[in-house]
N, C-alpha and C. Protein backbone atom coordinates (compact mmCIF):
# COMPACT_ATOMS: atom_id res chain seq x y z
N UNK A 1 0.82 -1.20 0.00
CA UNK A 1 0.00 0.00 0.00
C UNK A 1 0.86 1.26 0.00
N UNK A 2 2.29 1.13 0.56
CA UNK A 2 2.65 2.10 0.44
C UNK A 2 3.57 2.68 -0.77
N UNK A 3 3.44 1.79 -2.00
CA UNK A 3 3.75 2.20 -3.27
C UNK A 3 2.69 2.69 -3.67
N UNK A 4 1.50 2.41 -3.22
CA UNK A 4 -0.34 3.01 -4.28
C UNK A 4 0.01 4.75 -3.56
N UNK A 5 -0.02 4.70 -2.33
CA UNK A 5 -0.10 5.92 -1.43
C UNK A 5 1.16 6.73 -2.08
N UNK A 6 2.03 6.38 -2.27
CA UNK A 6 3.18 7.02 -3.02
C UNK A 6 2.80 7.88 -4.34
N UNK A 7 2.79 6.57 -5.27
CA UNK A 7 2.15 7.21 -6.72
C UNK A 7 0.84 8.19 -6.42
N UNK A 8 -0.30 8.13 -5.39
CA UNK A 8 -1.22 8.79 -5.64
C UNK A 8 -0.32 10.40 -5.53
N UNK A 9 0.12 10.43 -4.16
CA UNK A 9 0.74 11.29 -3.81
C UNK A 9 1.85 11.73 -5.04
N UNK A 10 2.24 11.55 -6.13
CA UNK A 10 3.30 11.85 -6.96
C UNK A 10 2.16 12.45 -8.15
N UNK A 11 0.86 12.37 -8.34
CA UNK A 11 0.01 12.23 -9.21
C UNK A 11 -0.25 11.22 -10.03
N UNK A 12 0.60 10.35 -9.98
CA UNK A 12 0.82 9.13 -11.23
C UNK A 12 -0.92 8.56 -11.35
N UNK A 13 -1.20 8.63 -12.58
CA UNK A 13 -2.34 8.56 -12.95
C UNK A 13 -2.63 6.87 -13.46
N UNK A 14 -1.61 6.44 -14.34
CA UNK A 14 -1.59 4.93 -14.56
C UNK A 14 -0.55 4.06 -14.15
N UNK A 15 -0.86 2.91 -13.86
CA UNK A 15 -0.18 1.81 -13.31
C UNK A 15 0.27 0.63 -14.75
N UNK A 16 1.58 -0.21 -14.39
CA UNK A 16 1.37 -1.23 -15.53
C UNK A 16 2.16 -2.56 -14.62
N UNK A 17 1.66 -3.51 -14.96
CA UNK A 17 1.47 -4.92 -14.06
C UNK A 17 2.84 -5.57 -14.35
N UNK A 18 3.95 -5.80 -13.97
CA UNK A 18 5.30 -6.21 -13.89
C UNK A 18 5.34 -7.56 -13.50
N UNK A 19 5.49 -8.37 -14.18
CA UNK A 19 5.81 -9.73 -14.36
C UNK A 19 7.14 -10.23 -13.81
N UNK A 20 7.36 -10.98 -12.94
CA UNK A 20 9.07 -11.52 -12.88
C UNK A 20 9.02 -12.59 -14.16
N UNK A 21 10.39 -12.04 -14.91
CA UNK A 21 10.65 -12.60 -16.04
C UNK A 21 11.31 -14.22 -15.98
N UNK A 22 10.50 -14.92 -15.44
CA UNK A 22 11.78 -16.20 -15.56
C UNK A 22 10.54 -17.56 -15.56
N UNK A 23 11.03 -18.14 -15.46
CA UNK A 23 10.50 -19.79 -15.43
C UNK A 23 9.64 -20.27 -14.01
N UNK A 24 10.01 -19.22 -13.09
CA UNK A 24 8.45 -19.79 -11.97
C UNK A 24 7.43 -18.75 -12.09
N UNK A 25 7.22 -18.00 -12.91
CA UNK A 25 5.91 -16.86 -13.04
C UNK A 25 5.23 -17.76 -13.82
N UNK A 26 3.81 -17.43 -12.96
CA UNK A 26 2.82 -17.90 -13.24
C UNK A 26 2.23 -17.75 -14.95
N UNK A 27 1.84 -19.33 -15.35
CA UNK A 27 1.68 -19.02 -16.93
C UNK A 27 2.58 -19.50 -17.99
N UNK A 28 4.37 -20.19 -16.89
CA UNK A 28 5.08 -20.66 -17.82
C UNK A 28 4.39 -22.67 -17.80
N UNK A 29 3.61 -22.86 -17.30
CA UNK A 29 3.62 -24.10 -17.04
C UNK A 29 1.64 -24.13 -17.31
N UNK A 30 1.67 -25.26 -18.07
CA UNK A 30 -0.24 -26.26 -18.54
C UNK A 30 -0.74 -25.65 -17.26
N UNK A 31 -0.45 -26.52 -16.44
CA UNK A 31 -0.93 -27.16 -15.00
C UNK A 31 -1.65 -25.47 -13.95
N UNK A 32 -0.67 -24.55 -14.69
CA UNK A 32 -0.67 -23.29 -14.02
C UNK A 32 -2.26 -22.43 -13.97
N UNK A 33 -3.10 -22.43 -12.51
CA UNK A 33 -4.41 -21.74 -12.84
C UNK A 33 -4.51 -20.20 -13.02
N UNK A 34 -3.44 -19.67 -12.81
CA UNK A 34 -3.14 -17.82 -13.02
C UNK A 34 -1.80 -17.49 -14.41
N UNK A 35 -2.17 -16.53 -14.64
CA UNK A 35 -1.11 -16.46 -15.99
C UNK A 35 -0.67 -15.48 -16.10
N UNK A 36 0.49 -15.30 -14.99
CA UNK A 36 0.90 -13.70 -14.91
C UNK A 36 2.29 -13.48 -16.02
N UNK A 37 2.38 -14.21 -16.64
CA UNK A 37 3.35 -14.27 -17.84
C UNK A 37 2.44 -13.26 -18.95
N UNK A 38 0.98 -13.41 -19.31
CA UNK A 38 0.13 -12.65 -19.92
C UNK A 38 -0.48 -11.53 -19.43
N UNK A 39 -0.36 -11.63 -18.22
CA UNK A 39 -0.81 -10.31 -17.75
C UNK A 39 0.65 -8.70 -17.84
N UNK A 40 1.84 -9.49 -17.58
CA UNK A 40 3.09 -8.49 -18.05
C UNK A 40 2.86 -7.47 -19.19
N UNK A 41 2.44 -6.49 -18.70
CA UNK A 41 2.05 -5.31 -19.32
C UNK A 41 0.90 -4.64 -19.63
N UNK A 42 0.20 -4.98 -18.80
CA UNK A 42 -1.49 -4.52 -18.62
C UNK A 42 -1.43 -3.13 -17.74
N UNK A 43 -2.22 -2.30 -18.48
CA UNK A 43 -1.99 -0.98 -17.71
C UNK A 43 -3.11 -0.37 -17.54
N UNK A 44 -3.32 -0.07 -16.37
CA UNK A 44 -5.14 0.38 -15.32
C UNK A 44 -4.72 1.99 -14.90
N UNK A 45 -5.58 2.28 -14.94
CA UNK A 45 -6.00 3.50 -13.86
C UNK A 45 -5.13 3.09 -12.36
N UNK A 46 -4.54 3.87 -11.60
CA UNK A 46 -4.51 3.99 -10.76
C UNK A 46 -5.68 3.83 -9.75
N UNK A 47 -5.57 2.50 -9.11
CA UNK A 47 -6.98 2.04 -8.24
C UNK A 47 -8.02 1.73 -8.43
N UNK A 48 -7.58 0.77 -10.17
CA UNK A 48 -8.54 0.21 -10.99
C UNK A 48 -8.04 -1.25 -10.51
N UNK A 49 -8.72 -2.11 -11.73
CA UNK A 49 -8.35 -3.47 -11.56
C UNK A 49 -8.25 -4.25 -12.84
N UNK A 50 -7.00 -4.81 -12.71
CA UNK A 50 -5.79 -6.00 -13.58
C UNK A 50 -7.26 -6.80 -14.05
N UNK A 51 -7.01 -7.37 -15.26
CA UNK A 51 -7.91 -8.53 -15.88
C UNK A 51 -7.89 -9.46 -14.45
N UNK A 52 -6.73 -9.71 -13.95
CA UNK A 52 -7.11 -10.85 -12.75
C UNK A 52 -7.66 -10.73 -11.47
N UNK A 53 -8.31 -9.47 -11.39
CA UNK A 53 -8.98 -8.70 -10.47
C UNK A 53 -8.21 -8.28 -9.29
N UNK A 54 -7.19 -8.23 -9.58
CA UNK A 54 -6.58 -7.59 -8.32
C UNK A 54 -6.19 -6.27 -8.57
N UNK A 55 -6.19 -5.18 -7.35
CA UNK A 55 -5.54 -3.54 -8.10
C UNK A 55 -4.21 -3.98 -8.28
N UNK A 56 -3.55 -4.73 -7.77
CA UNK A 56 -2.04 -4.67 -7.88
C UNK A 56 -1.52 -6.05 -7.47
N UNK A 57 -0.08 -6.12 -7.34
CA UNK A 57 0.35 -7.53 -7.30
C UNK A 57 0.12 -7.58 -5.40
N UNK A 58 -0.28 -9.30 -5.39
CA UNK A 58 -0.24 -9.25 -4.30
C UNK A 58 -1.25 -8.70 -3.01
N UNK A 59 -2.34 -7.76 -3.56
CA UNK A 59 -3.52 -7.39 -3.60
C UNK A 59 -4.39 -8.99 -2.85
N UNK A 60 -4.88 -9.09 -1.79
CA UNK A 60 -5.50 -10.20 -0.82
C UNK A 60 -6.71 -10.20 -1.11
N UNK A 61 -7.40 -9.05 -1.49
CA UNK A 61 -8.68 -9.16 -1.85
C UNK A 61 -9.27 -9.65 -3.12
N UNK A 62 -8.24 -10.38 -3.62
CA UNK A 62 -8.29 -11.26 -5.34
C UNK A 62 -8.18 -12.35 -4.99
N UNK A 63 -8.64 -13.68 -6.01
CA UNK A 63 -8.42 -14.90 -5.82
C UNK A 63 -7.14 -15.21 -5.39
N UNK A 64 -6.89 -16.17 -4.24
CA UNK A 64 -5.74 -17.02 -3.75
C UNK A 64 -4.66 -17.49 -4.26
N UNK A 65 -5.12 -18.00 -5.99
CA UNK A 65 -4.50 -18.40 -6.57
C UNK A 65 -3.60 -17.23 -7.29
N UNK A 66 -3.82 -16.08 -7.49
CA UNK A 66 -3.42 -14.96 -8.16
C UNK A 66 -2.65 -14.35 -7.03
N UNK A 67 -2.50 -14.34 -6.20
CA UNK A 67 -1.47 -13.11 -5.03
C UNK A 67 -0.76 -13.99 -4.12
N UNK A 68 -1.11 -14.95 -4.20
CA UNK A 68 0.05 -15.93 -3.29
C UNK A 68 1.24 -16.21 -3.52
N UNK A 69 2.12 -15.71 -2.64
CA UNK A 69 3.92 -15.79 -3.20
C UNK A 69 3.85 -15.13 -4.67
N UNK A 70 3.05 -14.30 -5.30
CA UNK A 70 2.99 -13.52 -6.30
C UNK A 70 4.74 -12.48 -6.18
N UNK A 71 5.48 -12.90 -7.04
CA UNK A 71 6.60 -11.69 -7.16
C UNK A 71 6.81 -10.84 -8.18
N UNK A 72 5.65 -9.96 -8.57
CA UNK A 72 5.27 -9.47 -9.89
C UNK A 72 5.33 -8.25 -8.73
N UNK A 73 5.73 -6.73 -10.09
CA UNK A 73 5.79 -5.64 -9.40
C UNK A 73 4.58 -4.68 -10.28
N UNK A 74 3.96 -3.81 -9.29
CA UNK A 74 3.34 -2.24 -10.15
C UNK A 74 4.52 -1.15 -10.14
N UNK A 75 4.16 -1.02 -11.60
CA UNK A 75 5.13 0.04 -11.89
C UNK A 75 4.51 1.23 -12.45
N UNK A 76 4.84 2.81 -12.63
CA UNK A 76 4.15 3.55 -12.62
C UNK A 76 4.31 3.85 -14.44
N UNK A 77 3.23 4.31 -15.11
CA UNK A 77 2.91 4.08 -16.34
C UNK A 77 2.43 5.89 -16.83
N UNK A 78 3.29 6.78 -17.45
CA UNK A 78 3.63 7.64 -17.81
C UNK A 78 2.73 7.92 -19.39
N UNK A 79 1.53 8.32 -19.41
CA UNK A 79 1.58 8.39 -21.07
C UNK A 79 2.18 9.40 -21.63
N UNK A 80 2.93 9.23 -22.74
CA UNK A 80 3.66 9.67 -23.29
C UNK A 80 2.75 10.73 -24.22
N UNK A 81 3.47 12.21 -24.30
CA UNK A 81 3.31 13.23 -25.06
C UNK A 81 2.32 12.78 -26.39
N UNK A 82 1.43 13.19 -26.99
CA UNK A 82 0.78 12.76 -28.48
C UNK A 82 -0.01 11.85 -28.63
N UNK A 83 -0.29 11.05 -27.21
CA UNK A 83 -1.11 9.92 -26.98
C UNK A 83 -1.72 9.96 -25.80
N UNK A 84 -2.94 9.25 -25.71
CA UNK A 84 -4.09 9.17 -24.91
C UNK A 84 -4.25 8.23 -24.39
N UNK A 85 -4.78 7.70 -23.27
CA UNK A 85 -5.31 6.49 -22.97
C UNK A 85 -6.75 6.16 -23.91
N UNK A 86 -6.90 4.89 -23.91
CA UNK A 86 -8.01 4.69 -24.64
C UNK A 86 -9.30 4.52 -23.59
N UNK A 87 -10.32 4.12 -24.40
CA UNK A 87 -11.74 4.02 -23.40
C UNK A 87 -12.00 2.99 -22.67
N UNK A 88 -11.26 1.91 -22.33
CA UNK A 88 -11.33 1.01 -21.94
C UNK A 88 -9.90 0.57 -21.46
N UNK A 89 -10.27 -0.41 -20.15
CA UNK A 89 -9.32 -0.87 -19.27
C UNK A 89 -9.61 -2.23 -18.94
N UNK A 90 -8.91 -2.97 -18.46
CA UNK A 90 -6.93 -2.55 -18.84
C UNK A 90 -6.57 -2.54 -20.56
N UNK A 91 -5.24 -2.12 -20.84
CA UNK A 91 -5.42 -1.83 -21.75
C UNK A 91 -3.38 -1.94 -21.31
N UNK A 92 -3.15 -1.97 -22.99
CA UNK A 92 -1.54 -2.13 -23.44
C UNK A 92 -1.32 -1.31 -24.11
N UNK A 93 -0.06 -0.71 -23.55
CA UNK A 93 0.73 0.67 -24.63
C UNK A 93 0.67 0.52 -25.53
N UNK A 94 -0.02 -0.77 -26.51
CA UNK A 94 -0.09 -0.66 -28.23
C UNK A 94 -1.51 -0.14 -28.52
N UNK A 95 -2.01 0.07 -27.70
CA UNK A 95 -3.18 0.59 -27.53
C UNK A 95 -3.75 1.99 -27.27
N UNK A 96 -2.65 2.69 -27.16
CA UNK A 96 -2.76 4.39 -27.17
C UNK A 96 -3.49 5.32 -27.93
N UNK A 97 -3.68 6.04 -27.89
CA UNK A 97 -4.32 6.52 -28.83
C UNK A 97 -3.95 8.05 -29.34
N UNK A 98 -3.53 8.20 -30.62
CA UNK A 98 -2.61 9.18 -30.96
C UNK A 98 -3.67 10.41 -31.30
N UNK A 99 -3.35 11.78 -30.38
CA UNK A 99 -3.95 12.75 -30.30
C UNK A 99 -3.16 13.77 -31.41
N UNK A 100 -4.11 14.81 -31.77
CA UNK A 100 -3.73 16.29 -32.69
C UNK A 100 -2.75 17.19 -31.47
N UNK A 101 -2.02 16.57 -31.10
CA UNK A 101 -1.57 18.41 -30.54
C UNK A 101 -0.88 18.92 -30.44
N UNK A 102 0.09 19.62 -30.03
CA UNK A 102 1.64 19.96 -30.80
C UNK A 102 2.67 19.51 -30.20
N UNK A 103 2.51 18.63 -29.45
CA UNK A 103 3.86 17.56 -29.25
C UNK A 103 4.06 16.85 -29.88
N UNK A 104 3.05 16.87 -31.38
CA UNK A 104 3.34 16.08 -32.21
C UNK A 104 3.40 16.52 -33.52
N UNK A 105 3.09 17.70 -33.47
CA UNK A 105 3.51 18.66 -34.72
C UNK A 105 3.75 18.17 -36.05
N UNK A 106 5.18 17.76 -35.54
CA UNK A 106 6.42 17.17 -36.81
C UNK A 106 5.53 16.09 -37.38
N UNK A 107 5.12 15.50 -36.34
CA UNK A 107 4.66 14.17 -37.07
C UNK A 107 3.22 14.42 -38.05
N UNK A 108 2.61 15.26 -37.39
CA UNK A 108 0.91 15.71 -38.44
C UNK A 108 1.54 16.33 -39.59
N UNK A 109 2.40 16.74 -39.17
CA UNK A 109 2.68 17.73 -40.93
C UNK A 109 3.68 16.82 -41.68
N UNK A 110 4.65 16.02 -41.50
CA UNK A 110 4.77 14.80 -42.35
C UNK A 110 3.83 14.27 -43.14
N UNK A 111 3.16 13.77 -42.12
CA UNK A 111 2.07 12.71 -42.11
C UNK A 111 1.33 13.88 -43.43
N UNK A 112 0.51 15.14 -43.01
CA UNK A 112 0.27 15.35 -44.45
C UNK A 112 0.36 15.70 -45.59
N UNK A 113 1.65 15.97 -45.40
CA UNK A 113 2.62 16.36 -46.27
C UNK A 113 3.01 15.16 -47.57
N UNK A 114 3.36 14.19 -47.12
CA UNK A 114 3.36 12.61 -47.49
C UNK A 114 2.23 12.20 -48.38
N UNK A 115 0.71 12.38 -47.77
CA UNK A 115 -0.41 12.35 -48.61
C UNK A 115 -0.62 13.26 -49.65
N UNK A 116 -0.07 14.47 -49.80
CA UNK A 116 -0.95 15.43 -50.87
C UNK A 116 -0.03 14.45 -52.44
């Protein structure tokens, strides 16, 4: 809690779900009932909730099977200049949504420059 209380306090607006990268995260194995190998990179609202219903890793108030000995981290999720979050959550940075506004300038006037 005291990483959520942190980020609120920093403003951080989105979160993204951090997977430990190796061979006992959940999802490398059939047998496995949570699949936090697929969840590595899912990104919520701040004090929303992960496809696996938890706000964050480790989160008690989610199924048993999902936060137990869970060693997956929240990390804080920055959208970047020229892009938006989309309308729906959770949702993956390929999923942004590219706005008109002049942090992106260069790129609209390429872009129609290219077409005429």
């Amino acid at each position: 809690m005291g990483i959520i209380n942190t980020y609120n306090e920093l403003g951080i607006q989105y979160v993204q779900w951090s997977s430990t990268h190796d061979t006992r995260t959940r999802g490398n194995k059939p047998s496995d009932k949570a699949n936090h190998v697929e969840l590595d990179g899912e990104i919520i609202p701040l004090g929303g909730t992960f496809s696996n219903g938890l706000e964050y890793p480790g989160d008690t108030k989610g199924p048993l099977r999902e936060w137990i000995n869970c060693r997956c981290s929240l990390i804080p999720f920055i959208i970047p200049d020229g892009y938006m979050a989309p309308s729906f959550s959770p949702f993956r940075e390929s999923d942004l949504v590219p706005t008109l506004d002049l942090y992106n300038y260069d790129d609209i006037v390429a872009q129609a420059t290219s077409e005429m």
